[in-house]
Each structure stands twice: as C-alpha cells, then as structure tokens.
Protein backbone atom coordinates (compact mmCIF):
# COMPACT_ATOMS: atom_id res chain seq x y z
CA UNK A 1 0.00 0.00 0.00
CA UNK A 2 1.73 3.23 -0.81
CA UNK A 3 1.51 6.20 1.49
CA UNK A 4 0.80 10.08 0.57
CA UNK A 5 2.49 13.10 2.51
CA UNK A 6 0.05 15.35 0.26
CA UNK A 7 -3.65 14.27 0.71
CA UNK A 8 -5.78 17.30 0.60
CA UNK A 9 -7.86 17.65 4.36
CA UNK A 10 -11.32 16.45 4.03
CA UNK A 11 -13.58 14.88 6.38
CA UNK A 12 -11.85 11.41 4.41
CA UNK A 13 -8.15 12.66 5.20
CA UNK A 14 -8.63 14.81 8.50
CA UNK A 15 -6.83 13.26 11.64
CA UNK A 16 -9.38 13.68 14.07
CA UNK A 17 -12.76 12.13 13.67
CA UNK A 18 -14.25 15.42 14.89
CA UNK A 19 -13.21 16.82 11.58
CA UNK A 20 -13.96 14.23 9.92
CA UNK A 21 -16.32 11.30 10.34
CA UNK A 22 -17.96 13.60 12.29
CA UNK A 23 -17.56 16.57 10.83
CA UNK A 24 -21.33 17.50 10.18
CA UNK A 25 -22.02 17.05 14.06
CA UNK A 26 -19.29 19.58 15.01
CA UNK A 27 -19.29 22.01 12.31
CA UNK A 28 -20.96 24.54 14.24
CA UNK A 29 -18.29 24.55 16.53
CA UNK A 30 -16.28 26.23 14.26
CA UNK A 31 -16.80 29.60 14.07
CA UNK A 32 -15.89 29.63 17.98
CA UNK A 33 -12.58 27.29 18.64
CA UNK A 34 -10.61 26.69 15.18
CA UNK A 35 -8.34 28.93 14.77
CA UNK A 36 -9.95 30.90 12.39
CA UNK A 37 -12.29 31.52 15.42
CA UNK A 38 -9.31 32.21 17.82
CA UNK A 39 -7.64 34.82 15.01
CA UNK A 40 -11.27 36.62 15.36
CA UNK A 41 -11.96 36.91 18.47
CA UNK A 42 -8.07 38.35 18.53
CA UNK A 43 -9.04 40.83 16.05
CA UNK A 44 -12.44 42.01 18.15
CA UNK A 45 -10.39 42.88 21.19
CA UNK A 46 -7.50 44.66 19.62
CA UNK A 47 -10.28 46.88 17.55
CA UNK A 48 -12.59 47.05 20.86
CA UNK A 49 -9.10 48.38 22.67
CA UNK A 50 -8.41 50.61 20.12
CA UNK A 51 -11.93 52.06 20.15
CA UNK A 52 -11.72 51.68 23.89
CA UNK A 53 -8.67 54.15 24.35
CA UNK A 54 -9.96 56.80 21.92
CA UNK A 55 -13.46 57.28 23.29
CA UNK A 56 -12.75 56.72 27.03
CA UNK A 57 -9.28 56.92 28.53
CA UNK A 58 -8.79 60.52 27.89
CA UNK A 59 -5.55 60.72 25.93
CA UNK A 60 -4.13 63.48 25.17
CA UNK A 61 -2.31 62.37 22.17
CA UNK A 62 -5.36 60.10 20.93
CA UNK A 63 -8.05 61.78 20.75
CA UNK A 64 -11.72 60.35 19.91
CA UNK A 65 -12.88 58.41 17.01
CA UNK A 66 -15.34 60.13 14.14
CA UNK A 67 -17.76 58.40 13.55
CA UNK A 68 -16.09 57.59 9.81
CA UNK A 69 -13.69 55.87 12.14
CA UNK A 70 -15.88 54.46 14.30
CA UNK A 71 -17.25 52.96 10.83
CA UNK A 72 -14.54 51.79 9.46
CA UNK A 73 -12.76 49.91 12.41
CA UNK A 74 -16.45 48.01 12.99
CA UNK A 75 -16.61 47.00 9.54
CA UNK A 76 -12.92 44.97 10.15
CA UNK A 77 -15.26 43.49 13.04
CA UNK A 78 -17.72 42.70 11.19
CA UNK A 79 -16.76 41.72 7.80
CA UNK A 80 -13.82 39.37 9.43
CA UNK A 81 -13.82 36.29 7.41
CA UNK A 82 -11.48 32.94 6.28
CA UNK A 83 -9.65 35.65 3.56
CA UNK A 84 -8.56 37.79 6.74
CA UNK A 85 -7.27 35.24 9.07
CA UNK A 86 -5.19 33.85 5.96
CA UNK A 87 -3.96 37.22 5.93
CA UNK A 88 -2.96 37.42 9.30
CA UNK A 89 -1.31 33.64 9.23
CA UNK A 90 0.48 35.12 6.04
CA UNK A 91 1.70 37.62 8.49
CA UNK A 92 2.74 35.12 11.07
CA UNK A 93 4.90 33.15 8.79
CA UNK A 94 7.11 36.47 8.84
CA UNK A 95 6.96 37.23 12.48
CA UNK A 96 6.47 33.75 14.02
CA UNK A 97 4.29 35.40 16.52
CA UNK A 98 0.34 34.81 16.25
CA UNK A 99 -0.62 37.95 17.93
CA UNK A 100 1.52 40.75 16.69
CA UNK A 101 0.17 39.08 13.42
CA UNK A 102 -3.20 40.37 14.41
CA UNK A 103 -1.60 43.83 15.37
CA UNK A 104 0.23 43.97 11.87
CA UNK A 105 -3.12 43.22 9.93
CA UNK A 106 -4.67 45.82 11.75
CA UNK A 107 -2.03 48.74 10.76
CA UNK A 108 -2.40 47.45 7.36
CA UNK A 109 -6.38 48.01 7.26
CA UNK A 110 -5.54 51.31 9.37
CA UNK A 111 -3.07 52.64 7.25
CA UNK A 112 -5.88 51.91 4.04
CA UNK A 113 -7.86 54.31 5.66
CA UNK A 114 -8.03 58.31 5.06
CA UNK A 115 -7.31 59.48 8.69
CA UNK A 116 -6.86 56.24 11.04
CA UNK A 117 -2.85 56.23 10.45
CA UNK A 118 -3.07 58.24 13.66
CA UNK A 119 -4.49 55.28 15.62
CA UNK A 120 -1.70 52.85 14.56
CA UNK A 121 0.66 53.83 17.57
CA UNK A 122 -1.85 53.21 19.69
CA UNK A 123 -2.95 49.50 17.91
CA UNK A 124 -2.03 46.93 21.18
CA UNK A 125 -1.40 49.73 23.11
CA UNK A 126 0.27 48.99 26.38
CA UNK A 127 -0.85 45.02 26.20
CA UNK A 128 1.11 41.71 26.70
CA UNK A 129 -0.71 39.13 24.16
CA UNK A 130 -2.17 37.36 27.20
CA UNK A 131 -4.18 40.55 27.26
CA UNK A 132 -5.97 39.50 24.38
CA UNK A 133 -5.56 35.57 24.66
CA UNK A 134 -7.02 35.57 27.54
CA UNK A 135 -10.12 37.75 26.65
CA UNK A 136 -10.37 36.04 23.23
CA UNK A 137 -10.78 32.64 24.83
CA UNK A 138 -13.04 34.11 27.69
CA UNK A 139 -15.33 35.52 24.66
CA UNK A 140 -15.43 32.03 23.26
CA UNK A 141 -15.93 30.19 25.76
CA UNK A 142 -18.90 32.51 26.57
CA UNK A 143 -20.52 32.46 23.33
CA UNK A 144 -19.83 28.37 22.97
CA UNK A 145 -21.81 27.82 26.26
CA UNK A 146 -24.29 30.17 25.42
CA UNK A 147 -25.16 29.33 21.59
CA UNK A 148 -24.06 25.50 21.41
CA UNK A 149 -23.72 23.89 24.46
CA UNK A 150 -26.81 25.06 26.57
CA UNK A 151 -29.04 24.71 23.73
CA UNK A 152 -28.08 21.04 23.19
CA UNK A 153 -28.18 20.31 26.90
CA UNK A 154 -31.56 21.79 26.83
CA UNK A 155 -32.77 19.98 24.10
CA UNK A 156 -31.45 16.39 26.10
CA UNK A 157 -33.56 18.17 29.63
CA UNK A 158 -36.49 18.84 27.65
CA UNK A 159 -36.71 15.45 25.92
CA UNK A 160 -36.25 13.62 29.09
CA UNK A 161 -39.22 15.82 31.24
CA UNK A 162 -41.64 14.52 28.54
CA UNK A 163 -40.40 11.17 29.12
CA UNK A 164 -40.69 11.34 32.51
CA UNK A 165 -44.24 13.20 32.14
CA UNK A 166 -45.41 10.43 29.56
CA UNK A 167 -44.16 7.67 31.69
CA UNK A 168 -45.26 9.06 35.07
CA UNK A 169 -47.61 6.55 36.50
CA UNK A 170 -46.06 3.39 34.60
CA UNK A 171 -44.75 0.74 37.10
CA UNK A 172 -41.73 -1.28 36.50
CA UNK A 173 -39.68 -3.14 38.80
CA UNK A 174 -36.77 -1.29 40.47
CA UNK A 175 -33.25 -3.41 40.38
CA UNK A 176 -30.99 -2.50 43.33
CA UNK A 177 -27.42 -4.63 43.12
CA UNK A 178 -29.14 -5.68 39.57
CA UNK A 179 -31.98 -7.85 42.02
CA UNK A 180 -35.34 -6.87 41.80
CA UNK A 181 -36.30 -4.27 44.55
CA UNK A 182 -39.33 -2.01 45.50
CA UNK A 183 -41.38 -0.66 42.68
CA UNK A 184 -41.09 2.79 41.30
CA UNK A 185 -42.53 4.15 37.39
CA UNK A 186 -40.19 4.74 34.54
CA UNK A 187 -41.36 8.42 34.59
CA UNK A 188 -39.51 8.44 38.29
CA UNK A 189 -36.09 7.33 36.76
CA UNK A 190 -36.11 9.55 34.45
CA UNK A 191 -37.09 12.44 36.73
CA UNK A 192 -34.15 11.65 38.28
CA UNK A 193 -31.81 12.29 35.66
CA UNK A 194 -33.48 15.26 34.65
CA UNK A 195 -33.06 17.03 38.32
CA UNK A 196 -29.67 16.20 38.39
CA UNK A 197 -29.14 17.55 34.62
CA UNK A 198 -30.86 20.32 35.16
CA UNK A 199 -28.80 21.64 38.66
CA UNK A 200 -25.61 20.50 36.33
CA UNK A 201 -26.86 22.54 33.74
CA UNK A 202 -27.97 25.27 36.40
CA UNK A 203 -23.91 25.22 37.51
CA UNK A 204 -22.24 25.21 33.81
CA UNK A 205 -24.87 28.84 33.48
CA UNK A 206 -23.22 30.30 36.50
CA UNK A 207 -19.61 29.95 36.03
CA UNK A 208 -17.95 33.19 36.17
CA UNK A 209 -15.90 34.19 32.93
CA UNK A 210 -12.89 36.13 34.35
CA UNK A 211 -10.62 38.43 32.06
CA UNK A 212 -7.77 40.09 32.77
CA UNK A 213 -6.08 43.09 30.67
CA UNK A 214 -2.94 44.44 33.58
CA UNK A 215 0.20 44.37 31.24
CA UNK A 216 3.40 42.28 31.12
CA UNK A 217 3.42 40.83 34.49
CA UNK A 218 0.09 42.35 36.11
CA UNK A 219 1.28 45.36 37.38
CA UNK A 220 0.07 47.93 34.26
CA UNK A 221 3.76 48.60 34.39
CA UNK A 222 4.07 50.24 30.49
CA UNK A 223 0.45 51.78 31.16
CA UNK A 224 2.30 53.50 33.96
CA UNK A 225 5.11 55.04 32.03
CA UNK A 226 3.36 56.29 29.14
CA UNK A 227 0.53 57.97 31.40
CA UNK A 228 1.39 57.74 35.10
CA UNK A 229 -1.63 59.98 36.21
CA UNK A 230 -4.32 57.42 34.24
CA UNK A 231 -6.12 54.96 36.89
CA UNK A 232 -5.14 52.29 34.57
CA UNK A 233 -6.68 49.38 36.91
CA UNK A 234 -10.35 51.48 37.13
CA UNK A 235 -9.62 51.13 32.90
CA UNK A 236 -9.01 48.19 32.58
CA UNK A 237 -11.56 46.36 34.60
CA UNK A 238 -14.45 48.58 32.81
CA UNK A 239 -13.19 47.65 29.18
CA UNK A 240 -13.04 44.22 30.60
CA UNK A 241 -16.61 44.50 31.76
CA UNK A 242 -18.30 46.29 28.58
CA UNK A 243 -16.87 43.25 26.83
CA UNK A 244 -19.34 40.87 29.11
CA UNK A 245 -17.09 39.09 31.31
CA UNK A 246 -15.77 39.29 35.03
CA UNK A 247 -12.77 41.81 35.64
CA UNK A 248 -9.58 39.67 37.71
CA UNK A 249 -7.53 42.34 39.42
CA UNK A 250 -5.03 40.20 40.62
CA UNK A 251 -3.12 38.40 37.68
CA UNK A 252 0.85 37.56 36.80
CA UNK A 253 0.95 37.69 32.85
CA UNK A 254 -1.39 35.44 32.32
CA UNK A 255 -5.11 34.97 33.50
CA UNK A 256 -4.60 31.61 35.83
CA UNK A 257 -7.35 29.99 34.05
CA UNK A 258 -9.27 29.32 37.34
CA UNK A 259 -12.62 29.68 36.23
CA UNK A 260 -11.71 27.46 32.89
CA UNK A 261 -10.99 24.91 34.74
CA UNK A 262 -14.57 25.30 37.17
CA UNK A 263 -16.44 25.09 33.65
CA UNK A 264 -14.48 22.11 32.49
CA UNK A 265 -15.27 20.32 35.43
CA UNK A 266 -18.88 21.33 35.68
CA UNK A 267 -19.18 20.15 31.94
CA UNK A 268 -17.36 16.81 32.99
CA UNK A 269 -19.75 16.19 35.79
CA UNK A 270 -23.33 16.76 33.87
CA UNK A 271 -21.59 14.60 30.95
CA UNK A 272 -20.87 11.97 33.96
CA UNK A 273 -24.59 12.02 34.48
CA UNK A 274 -25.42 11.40 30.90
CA UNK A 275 -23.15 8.63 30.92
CA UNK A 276 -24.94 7.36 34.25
CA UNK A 277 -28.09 7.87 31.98
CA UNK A 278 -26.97 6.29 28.69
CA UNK A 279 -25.88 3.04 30.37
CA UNK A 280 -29.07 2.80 32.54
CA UNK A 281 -30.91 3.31 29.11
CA UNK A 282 -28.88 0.72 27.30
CA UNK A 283 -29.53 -1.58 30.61
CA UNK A 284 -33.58 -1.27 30.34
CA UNK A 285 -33.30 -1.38 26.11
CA UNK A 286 -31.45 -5.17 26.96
CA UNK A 287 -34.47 -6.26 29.17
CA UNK A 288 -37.03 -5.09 26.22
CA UNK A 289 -38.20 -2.10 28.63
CA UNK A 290 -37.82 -0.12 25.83
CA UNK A 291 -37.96 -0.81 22.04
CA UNK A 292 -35.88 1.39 19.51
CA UNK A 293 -37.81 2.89 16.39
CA UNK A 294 -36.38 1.73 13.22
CA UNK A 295 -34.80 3.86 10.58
CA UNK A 296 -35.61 2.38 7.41
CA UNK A 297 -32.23 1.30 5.23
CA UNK A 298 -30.22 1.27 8.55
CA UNK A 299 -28.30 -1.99 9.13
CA UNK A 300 -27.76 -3.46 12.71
CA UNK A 301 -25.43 -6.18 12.09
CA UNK A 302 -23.32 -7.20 9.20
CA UNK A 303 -24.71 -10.73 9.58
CA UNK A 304 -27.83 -10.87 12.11
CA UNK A 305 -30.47 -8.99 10.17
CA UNK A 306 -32.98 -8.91 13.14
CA UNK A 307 -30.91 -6.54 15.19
CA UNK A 308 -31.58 -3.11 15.83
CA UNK A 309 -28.62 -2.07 18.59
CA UNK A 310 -28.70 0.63 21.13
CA UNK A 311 -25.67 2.86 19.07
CA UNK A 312 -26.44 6.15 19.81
CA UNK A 313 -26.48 5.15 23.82
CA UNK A 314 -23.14 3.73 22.81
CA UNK A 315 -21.82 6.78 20.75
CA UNK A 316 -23.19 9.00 23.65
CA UNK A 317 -20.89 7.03 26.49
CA UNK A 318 -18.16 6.75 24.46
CA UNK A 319 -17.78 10.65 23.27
CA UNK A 320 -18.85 11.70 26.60
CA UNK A 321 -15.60 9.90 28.07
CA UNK A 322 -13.83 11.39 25.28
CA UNK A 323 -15.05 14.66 26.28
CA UNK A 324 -13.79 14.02 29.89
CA UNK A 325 -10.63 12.67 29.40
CA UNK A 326 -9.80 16.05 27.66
CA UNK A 327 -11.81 18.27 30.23
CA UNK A 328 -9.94 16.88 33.59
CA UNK A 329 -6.68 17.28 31.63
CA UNK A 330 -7.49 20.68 31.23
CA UNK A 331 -8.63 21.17 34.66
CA UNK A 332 -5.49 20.24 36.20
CA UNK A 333 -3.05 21.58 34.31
CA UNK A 334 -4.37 24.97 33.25
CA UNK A 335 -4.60 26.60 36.75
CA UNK A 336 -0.35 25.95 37.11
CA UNK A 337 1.61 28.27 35.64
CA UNK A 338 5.59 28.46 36.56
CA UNK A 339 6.18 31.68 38.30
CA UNK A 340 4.61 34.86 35.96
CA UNK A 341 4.15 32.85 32.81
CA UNK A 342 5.23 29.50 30.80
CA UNK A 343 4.28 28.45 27.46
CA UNK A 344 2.63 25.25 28.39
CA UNK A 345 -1.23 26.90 28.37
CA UNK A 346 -0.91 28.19 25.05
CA UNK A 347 -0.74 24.57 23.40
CA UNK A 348 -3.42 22.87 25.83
CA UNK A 349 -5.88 25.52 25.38
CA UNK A 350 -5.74 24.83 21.72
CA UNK A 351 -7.23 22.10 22.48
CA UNK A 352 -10.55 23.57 24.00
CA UNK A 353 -12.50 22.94 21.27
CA UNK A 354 -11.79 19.11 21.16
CA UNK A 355 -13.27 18.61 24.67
CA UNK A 356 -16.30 20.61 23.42
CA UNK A 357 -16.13 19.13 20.23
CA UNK A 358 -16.91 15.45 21.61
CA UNK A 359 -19.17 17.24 24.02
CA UNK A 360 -21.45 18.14 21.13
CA UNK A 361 -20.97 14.86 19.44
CA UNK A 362 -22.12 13.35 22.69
CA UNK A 363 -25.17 15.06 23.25
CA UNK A 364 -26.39 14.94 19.55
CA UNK A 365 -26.05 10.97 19.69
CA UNK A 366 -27.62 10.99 23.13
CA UNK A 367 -30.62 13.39 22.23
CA UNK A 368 -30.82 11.14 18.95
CA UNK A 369 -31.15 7.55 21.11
CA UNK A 370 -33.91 9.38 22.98
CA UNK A 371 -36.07 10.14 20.06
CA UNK A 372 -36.24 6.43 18.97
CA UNK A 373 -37.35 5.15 22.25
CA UNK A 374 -40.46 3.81 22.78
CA UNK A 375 -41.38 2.04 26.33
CA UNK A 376 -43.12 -1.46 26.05
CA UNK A 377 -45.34 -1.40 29.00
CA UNK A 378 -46.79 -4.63 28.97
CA UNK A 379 -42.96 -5.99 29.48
CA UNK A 380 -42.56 -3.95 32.56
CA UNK A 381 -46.05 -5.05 33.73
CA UNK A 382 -45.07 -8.80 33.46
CA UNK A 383 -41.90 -8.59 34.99
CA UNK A 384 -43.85 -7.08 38.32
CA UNK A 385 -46.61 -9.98 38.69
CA UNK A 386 -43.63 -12.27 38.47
CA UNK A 387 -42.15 -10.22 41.76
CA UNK A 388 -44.58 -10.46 44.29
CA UNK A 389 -41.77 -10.78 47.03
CA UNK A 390 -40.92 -7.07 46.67
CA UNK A 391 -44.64 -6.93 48.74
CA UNK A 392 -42.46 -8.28 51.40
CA UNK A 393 -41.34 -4.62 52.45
CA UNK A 394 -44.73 -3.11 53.04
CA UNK A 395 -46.11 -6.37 54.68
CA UNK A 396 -43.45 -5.56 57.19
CA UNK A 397 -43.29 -2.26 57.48
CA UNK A 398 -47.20 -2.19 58.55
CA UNK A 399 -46.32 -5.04 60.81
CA UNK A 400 -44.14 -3.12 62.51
CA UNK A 401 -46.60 -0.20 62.89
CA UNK A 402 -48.88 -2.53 65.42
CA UNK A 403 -46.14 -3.43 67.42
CA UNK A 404 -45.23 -7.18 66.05
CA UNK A 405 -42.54 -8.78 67.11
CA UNK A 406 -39.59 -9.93 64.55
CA UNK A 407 -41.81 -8.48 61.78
CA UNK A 408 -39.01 -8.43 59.72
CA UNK A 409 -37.41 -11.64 60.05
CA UNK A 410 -40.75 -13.19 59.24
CA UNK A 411 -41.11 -11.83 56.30
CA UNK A 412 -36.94 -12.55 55.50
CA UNK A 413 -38.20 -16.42 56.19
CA UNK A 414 -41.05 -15.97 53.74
CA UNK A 415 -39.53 -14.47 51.02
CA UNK A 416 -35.70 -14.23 50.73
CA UNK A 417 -34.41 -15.75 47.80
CA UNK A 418 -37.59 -17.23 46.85
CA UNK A 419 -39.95 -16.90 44.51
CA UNK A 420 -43.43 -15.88 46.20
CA UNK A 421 -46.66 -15.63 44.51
CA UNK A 422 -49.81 -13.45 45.42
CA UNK A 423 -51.88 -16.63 47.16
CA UNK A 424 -48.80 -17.29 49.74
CA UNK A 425 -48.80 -13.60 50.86
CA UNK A 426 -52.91 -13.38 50.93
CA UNK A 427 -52.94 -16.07 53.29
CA UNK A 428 -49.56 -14.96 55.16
CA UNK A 429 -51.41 -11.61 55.45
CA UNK A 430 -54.47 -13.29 56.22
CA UNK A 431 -52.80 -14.41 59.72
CA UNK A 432 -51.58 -11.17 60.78
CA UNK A 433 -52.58 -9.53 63.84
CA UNK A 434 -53.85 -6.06 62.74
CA UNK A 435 -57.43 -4.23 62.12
CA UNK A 436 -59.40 -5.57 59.48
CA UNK A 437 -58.94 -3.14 57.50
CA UNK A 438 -55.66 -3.17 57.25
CA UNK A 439 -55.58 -6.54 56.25
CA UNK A 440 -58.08 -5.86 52.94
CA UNK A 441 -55.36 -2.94 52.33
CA UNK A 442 -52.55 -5.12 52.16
CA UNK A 443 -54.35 -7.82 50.33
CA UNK A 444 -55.39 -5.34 48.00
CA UNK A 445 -51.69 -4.21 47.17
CA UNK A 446 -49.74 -5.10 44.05
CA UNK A 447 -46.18 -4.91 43.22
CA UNK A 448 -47.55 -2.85 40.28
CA UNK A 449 -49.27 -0.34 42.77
CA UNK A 450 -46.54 -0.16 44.99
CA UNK A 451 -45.09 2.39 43.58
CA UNK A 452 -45.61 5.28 46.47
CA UNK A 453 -45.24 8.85 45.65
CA UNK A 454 -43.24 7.90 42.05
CA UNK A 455 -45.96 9.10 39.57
CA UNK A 456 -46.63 12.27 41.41
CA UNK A 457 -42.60 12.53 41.95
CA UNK A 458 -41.84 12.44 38.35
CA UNK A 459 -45.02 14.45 37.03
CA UNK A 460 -43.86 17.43 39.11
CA UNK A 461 -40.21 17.24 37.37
C-alpha cells in the first residue's frame, strides 16, 4: 500500500474524527474554537481596545474616534472572514508570533484608511498578548456555552421531562445490586436524571468568565510610564466589563485559568450524568423495557439482520468519556503556571474545542437515542406480577406499625431468595394480627401499585 504526505484535508483525510467522520455534528463549533475563530476573536479585542482608548481613557495624544472611524474599524469586526485570518497567518509566517500578526493586519487596514494612520501607535497599546488571549478565549468560551452547548443540553432536559411526564404513573420493577427491589414508574427514573441535569446545567450557566487586561506581568507597568496619572486598573476592569465578562484584578501575565478549569469540570460532571443515563438506558433497552424505532435502510449487524442495537447510547458514552478525558486534563493543568508565565497553556488551550467538540458529538447521539425510544409497557407489567416478594417490604413495614414482634425476620423467612406468589402472601397476610382493615389494604396491594409517591414525583419534574 503506498503512502501520501500530500492528501488534501477532508472529512476522508482529517486526523481527528471530529473533523472528519464527524464533521457535520461539530461544524458549528467552528466559528468559535478553530483557529480561524481564535484569530477573530483576537481581532475584536484589539479593535474594541483601540476604540476603547480613543473614546474613554482621555488621551491626550489620541483623541476620539469620528464616527467615519468608528465605521470603518467596525466594519474589520464585522466583515472578518477565512480571507482575513489567511492574511494574518500570512503575516505570522514572517513574524512567528500569532498575535503581533493580528496587530500587523490591523495597521495594514488602518493605514488603508483616510485618517486612522493616527491610531496605529496606539494599535495593542500597552498590552502583553495574554491581554488578548485571555479575553479572546473568555469571549469564546462565553458564546460556545451560550449558543451551542446550553441549547443542546436543553434539548437532552427537555426530551427527558416529557419522558418522565409520559411515563409518570407506569410501574416497573426497580433493580438494586441488579436484584429486583421495591417498585417505582419509569417516569420516576427519568425524573431523576433530569433534576440532576438540570442543577448541572444550572452550575455550567453560573460559572464566572474572568478576564484580565494588567500588562506584562500584572502590574500595568508600560500603562504607567506612558501615562502615570491614568487609573489604569479602574480602565481596565471597565473595558473588561463592557466586553461581558468578570474583571480579575489580581493576575501575573497570564489569567490563571481558574474559572476554565470550574467550567471544564462542571461540563465533565453533567456529561458523567449522561453517561450514568446512557448506560441505565442501554440496561432497560437489553431487558425489552424499551424498544428502539427503526430507521428504514439502517443496518444493525453485518450478519444478524434482526438486530436493531442501542448505538447512539453507545456513541453517547463513548464521546462523553472522550469529552472528559480532555476536560480533567485541562482542569489540572491549566490553573499551574511556573512563576509569571510558561508556554505550556498556550498549546493545551488549543485544544478547547476538542473537549467541546466530543461534548457536542455526545449530546447529539444521546438526544438522537432518545427520540427512537419507545417504552413497552406490557414488558414492565409482566416482569412485576412475576415479583410479588418485593410486597415483602410493606407487609413488614405495617407489621411493625402494630407493634409485632420480629416483623421483619418473618417476612426474610417468607420471602428471601424465593420466589413468592400473590396466594402465599394473601394467606400470610391473612394471619396477621392487625385491624381488618388493614388486612383488605394489604391484600389489596400489588407490586404494580406499589409504587408510592413515584408518579406524582416524576409528574412534578
């Protein structure tokens, strides 16, 4: 088999499957955390500094935009697209530095102007390139959550409250240690999962995004020497604040990445609960709880015809672990930072993008597996009038409420590891010591309407 060194990238020849088998899925993801989306969110902070020093710091020497200017410097925002960030990585080539790239492009489109060659000295003004790193990333990791991630969490939540509404008052055995335990309804299980995705998702909408913008080392040291009269921290944490994010006052070059590491492991932890989800799913599809809708031309098994597998469930774990594995890498190492700045941030944050990337890829499958369910409620209904020695717990329990002795080891000698049908406990029952009524209560139970508060419980999800 020969091997190329000059296949053209397409989803056929990329190296990751994100970008490739998968491609579709992720494509959204794009415009955020490629670098095309890292080069332009660059180029919005060095224009919205620019724009930021002429209009509101009061220098002398830089006086405030026309509104020509104002014009022309938003339509560099705005009109940003693949062309311009080739330019800039043109630009890189020669200076081998990503950001004063950025600042180069930006003369060049000031310079094309009639009057903005007075705003070049002032283009990355006083800034380190962390400056703008770190509020590029912070706007991207704002508008990812925000436009991609929440919505497709959302869409999982929503799904899963009409499952658990639909399936509210429908009993089906519980399995604790995989034996069969106390009733409860499928709506209940679900509910479950949706309260604890919904206080995950509750968490990943209140992480702070921090930004810092303090010079060199932190200490607005250059911002200093050019205008030493200028509150330069008051500036900074209001340009830092128009831009949407949280002002950190207290920073060595770099932003310490804190608060990217709280959202990583926030995201981790309500993808851990999916994964609790899709394997619990996966468990019930096994037992014929649920069927699987069929997609017409779609092929199970290369050789058994009749199957229809649980692959999306599968996809979901899988990518979700994916996810992870990336997310708690990024978690520990992106808080440590040797003394006021090393390099080794700068190539794991790259990398942002692939722990969202399988995020997304992981949600679509998982929202996609829950479409195609459909419960089969005469299954779960059969496997309860097999179980009548889950009774065995209320039998007990009401036992216990008029003061009989050993109620529970009665009932362990009845029942434990056997099977028990509904005659034995009607006439067990039958000799208990209790009111009358009582006794026609318990008789009158089924492992099917043992259930509790469960249907009430999940209908209030």
């Amino acid at each position: 088999m020969s091997v190329s060194n000059s296949l053209p990238l397409t989803d056929l020849t990329a190296v990751s499957p994100l970008d490739g088998r998968y491609a579709r899925t992720t494509a959204a993801l794009r415009d955020y955390c490629s670098e095309y989306g890292l080069i332009r969110y660059r180029v919005l902070i060095e224009v919205r500094w620019l724009q930021f020093l002429a209009n509101h710091a009061a220098l002398p020497e830089f006086p405030p935009l026309s509104t020509e200017e104002h014009a022309w410097l938003e339509r560099i925002v705005v009109d940003f697209d693949v062309a311009a960030a080739h330019s800039i990585k043109a630009i890189e080539r020669t200076t081998n530095h990503d950001v004063k790239a950025v600042e180069y492009f930006l003369r060049d489109q000031c310079a094309a102007s009639a009057t903005l060659a007075r705003a070049i000295p002032f283009l990355h003004f006083a800034c380190t390139s962390e400056d703008i790193n770190n509020l590029a990333y912070g706007l991207m990791v704002r508008d990812l959550r925000r436009d991609i991630l929440l919505p497709a969490v959302m869409d999982i939540e929503h799904s899963l409250t009409a499952l658990a509404h639909t399936h509210a008052g429908v009993a089906m055995l519980a399995r604790t240690h995989g034996q069969a335990a106390t009733p409860t309804t499928m709506g209940k299980e679900i509910a479950n999962v949706v309260y604890r995705v919904q206080r995950q998702r509750r968490q990943l909408e209140a992480c702070e995004v921090l930004g810092k913008f303090n010079g060199a080392v932190g200490n607005y040291n250059a911002h200093l020497a050019a205008y030493p009269d200028h509150d330069w921290a008051a500036l900074g944490a209001t340009f830092v604040q128009q831009l949407g994010l949280m002002w950190n006052p207290y920073t060595t070059q770099i932003e310490p990445h804190d608060y990217l590491a709280e959202m990583f492991s926030t995201v981790a932890r309500l993808n851990t609960v999916l994964i609790d989800y899709c394997r619990d799913t996966w468990g019930y599809i096994s037992l014929g709880y649920f069927k699987q809708r069929k997609v017409d031309n779609e092929v199970g098994s290369s050789t058994m015809p009749h199957k229809v597998n649980p692959i999306d469930f599968e996809n979901a774990e899988g990518n979700f672990g994916m996810a992870n594995a990336i997310f708690e890498h990024l978690s520990a190492k992106l808080p440590i930072s040797r003394w006021q700045r090393d390099l080794t941030d700068s190539t794991v944050l790259r990398n942002l993008g692939t722990g969202f990337g399988y995020t997304l890829l992981a949600l679509t499958s998982c929202a996609r597996g829950i479409a195609k369910l459909e419960l089969d409620a005469s299954k779960l209904s059969a496997e309860l009038d097999e179980a009548w020695e889950v009774l065995a717990e209320p039998i007990q329990t009401v036992m216990r409420r008029y003061g009989i002795a050993d109620s529970y080891e009665a009932l362990k000698a009845l029942t434990r590891g056997q099977r028990i049908d509904r005659d034995r406990l009607q006439a067990f029952i039958a000799t208990l010591p209790i009111p009358p009524a009582e006794r026609a209560r318990l008789q009158s139970m089924t492992p099917a309407s043992y259930v509790g508060a469960a249907a009430a419980l999940a209908a209030n999800i």
